[in-house]
PDB file of N, CA and C in Angstrom:
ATOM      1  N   UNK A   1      30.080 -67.498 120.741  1.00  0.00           N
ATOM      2  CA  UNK A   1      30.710 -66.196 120.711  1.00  0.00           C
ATOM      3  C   UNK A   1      29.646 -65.128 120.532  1.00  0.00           C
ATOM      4  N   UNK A   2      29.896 -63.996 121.055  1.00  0.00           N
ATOM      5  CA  UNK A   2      29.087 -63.176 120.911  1.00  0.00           C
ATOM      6  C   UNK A   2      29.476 -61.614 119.646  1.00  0.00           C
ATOM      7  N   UNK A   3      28.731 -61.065 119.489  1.00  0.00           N
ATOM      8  CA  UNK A   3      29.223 -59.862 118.456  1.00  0.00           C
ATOM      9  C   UNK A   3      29.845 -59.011 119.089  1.00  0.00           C
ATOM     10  N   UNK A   4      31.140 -58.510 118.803  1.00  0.00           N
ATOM     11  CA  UNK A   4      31.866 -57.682 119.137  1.00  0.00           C
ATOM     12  C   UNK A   4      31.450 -55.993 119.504  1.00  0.00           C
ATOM     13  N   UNK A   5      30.461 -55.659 119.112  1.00  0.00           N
ATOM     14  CA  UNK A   5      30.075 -54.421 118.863  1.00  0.00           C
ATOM     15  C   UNK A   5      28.261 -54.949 119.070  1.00  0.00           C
ATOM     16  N   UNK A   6      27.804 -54.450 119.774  1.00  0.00           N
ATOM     17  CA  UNK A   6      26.423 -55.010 120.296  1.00  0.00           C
ATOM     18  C   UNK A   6      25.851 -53.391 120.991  1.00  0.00           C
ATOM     19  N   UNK A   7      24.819 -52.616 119.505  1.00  0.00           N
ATOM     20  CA  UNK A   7      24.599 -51.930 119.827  1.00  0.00           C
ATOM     21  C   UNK A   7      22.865 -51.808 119.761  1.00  0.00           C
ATOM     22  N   UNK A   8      22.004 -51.941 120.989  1.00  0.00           N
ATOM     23  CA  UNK A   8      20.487 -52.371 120.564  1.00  0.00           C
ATOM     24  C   UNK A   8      19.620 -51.510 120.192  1.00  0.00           C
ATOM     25  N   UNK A   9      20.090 -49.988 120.660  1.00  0.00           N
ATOM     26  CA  UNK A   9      19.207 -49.125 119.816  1.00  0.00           C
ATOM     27  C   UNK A   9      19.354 -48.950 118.367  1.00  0.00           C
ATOM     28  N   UNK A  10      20.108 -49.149 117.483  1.00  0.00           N
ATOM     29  CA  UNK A  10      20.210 -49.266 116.110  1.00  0.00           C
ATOM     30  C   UNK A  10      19.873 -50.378 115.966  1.00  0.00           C
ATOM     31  N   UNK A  11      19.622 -51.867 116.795  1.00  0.00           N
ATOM     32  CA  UNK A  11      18.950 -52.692 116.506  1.00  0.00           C
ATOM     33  C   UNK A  11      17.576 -52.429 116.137  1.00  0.00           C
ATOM     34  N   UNK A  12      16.920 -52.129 117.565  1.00  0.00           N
ATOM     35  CA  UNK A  12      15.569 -51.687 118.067  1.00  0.00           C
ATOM     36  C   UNK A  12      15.496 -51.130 116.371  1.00  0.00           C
ATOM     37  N   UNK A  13      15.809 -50.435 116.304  1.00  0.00           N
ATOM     38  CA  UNK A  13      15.525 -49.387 114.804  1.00  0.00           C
ATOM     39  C   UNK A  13      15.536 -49.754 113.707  1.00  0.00           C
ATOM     40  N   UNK A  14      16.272 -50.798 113.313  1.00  0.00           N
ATOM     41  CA  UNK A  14      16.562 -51.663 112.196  1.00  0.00           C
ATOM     42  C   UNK A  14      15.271 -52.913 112.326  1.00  0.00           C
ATOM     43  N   UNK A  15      14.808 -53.458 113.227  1.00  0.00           N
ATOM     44  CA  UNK A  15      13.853 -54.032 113.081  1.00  0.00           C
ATOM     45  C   UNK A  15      12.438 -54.005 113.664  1.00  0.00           C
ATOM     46  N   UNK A  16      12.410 -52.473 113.768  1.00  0.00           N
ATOM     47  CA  UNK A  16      11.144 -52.234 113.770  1.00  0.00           C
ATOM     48  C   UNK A  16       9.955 -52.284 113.116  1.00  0.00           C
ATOM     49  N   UNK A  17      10.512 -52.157 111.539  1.00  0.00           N
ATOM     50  CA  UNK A  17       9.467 -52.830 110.597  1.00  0.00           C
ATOM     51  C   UNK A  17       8.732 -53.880 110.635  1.00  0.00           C
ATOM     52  N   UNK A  18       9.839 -54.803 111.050  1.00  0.00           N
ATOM     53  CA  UNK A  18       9.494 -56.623 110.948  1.00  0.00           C
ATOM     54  C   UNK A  18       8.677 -56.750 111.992  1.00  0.00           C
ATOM     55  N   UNK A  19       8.715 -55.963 112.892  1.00  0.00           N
ATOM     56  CA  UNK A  19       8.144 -56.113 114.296  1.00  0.00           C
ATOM     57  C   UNK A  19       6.709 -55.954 114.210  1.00  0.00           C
ATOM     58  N   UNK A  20       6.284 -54.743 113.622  1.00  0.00           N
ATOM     59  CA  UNK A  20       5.120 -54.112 113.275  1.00  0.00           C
ATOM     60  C   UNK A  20       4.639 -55.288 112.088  1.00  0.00           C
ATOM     61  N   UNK A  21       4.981 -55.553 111.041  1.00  0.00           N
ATOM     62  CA  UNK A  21       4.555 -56.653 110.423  1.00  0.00           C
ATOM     63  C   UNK A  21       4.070 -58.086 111.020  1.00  0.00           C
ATOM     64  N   UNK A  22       5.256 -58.188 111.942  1.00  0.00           N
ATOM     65  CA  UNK A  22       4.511 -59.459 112.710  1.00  0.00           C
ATOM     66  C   UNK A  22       2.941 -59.139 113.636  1.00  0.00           C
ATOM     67  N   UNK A  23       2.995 -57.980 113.951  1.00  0.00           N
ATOM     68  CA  UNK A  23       2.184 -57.921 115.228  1.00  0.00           C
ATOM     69  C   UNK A  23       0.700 -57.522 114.034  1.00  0.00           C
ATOM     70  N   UNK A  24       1.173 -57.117 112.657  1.00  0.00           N
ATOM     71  CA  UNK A  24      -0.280 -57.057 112.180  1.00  0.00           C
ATOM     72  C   UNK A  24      -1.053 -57.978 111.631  1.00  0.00           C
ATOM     73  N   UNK A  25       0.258 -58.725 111.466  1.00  0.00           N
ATOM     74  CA  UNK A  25      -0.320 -60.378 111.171  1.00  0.00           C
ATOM     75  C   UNK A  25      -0.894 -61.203 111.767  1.00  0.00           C
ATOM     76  N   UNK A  26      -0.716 -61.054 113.185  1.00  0.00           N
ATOM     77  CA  UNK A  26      -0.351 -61.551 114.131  1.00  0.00           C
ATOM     78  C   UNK A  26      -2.786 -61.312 114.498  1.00  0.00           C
ATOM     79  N   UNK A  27      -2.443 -60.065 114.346  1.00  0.00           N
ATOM     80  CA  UNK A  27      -4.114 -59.168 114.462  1.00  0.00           C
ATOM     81  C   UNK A  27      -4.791 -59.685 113.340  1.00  0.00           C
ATOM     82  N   UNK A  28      -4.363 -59.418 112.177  1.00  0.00           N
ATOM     83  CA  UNK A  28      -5.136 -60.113 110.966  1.00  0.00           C
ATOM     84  C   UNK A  28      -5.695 -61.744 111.600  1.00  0.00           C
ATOM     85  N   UNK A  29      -4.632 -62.490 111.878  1.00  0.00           N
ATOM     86  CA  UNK A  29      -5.192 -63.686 112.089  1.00  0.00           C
ATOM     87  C   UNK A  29      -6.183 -64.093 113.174  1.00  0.00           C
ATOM     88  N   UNK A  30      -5.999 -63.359 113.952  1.00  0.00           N
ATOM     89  CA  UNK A  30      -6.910 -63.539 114.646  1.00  0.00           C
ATOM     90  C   UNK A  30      -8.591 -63.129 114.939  1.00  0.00           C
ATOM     91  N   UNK A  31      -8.615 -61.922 113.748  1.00  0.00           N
ATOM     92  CA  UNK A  31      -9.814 -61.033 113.457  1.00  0.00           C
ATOM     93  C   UNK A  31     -10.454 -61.872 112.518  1.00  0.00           C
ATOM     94  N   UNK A  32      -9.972 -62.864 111.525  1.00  0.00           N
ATOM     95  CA  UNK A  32     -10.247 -63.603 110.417  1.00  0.00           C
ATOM     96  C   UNK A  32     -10.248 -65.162 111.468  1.00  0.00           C
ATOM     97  N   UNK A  33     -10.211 -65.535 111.877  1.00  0.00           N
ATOM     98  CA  UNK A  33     -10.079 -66.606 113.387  1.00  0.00           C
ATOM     99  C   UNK A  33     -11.762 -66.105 113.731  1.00  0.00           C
ATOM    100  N   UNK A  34     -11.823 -64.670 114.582  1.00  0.00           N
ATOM    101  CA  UNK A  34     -13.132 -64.857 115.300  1.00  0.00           C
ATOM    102  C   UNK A  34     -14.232 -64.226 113.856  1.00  0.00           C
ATOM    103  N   UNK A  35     -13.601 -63.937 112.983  1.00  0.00           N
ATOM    104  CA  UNK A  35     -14.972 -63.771 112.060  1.00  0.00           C
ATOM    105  C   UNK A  35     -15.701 -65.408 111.475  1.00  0.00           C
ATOM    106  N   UNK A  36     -14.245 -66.381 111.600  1.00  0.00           N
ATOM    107  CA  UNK A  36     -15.147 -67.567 110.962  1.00  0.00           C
ATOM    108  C   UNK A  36     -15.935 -68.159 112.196  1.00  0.00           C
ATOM    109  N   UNK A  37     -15.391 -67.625 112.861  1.00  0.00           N
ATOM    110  CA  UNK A  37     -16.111 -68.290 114.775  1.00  0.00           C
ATOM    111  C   UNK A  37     -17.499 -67.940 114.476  1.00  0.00           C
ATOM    112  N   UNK A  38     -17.963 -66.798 114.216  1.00  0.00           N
ATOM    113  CA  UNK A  38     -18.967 -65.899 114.540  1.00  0.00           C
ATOM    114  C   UNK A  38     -19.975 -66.700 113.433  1.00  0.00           C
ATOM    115  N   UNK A  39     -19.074 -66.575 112.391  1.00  0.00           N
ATOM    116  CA  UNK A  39     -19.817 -67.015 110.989  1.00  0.00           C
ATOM    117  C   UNK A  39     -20.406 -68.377 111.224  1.00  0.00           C
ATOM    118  N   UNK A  40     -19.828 -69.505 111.535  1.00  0.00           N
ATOM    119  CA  UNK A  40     -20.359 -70.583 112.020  1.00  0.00           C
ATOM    120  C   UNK A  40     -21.411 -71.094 112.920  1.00  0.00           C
ATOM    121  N   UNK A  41     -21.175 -70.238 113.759  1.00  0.00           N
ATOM    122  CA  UNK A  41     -22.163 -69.909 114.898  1.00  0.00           C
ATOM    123  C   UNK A  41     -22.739 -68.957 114.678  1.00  0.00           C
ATOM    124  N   UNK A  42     -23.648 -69.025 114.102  1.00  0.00           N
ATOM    125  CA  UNK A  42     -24.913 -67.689 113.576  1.00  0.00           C
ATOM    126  C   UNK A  42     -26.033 -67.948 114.659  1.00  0.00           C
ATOM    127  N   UNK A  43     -26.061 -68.983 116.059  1.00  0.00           N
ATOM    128  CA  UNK A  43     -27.177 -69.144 116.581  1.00  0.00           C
ATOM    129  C   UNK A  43     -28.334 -70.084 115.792  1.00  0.00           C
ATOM    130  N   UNK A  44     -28.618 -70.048 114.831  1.00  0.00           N
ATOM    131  CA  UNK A  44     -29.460 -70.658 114.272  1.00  0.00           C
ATOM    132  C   UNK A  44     -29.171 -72.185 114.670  1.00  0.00           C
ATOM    133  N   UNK A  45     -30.884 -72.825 115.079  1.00  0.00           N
ATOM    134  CA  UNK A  45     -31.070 -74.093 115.499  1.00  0.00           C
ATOM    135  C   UNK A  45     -30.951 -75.094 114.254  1.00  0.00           C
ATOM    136  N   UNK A  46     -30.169 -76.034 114.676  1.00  0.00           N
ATOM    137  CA  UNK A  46     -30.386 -77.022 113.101  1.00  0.00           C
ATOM    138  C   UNK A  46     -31.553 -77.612 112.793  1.00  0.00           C
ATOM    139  N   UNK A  47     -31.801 -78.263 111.561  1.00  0.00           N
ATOM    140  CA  UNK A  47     -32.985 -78.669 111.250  1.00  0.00           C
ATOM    141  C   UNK A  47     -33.455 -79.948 112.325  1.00  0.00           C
ATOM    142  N   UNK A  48     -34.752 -80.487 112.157  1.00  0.00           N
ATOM    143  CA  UNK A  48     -35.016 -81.082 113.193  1.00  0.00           C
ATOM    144  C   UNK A  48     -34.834 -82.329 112.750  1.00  0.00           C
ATOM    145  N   UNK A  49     -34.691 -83.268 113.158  1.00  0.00           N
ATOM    146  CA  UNK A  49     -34.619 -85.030 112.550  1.00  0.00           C
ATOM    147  C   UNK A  49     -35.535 -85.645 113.575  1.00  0.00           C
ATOM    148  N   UNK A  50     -35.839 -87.187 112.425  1.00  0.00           N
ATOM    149  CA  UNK A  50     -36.492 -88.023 112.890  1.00  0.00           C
ATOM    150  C   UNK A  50     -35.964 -88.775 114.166  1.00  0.00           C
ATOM    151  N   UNK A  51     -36.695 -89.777 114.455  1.00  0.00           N
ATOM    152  CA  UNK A  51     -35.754 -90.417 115.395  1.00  0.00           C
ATOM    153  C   UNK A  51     -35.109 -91.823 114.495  1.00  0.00           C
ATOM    154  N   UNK A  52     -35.103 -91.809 113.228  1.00  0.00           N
ATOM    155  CA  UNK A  52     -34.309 -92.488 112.683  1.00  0.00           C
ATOM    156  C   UNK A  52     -33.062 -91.788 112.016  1.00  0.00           C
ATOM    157  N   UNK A  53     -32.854 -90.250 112.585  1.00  0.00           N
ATOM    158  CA  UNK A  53     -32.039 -89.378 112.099  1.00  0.00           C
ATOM    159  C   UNK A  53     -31.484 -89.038 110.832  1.00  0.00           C
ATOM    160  N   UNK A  54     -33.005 -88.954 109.797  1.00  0.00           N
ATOM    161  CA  UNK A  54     -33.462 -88.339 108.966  1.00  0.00           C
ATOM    162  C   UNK A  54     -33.705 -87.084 108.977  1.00  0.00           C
ATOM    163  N   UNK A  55     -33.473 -86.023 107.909  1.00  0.00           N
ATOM    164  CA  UNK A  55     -34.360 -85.143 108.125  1.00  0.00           C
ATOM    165  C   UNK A  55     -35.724 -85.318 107.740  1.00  0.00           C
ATOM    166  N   UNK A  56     -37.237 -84.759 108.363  1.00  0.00           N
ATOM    167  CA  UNK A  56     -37.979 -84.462 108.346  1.00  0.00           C
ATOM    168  C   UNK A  56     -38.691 -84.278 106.944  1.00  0.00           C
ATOM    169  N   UNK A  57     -39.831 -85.274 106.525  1.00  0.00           N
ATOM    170  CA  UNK A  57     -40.231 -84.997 104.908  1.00  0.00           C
ATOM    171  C   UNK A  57     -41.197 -83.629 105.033  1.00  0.00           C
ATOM    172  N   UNK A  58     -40.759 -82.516 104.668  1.00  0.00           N
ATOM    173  CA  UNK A  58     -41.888 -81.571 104.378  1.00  0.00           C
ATOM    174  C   UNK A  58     -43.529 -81.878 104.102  1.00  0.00           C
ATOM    175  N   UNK A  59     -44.013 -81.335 105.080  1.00  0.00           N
ATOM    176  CA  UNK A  59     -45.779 -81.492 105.093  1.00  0.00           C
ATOM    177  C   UNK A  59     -46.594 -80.062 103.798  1.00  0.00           C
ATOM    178  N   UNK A  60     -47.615 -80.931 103.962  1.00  0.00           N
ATOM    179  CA  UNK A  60     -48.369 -80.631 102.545  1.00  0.00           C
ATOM    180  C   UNK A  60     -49.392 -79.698 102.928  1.00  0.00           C
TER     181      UNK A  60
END
């Protein structure tokens, strides 16, 4: 069944809040998503290993 009275601009209006909440959440997560991206990937080469896949004893 459907609602008897189905009016969408007082919808539209009534949940416009929630709407805007989702969509900033929506941005939050994904700005906090590519900051750990970025963070992880700093470019930096990893340390070097042996070929017994050790790291490397510091020279004197």
């Amino acid at each position: 069944m459907s609602a008897p009275d189905t009016n969408t601009d007082r919808q539209q209006r009534r949940h416009r809040g929630a709407i805007w909440g989702i969509a900033i959440a929506v941005l939050l997560g994904l700005g906090a998503t590519a900051l750990m991206l970025l963070d992880t990937t700093d470019g930096e080469e990893p340390p070097a290993e042996t070929a017994a896949g050790a790291p490397e004893a510091p020279t004197e």
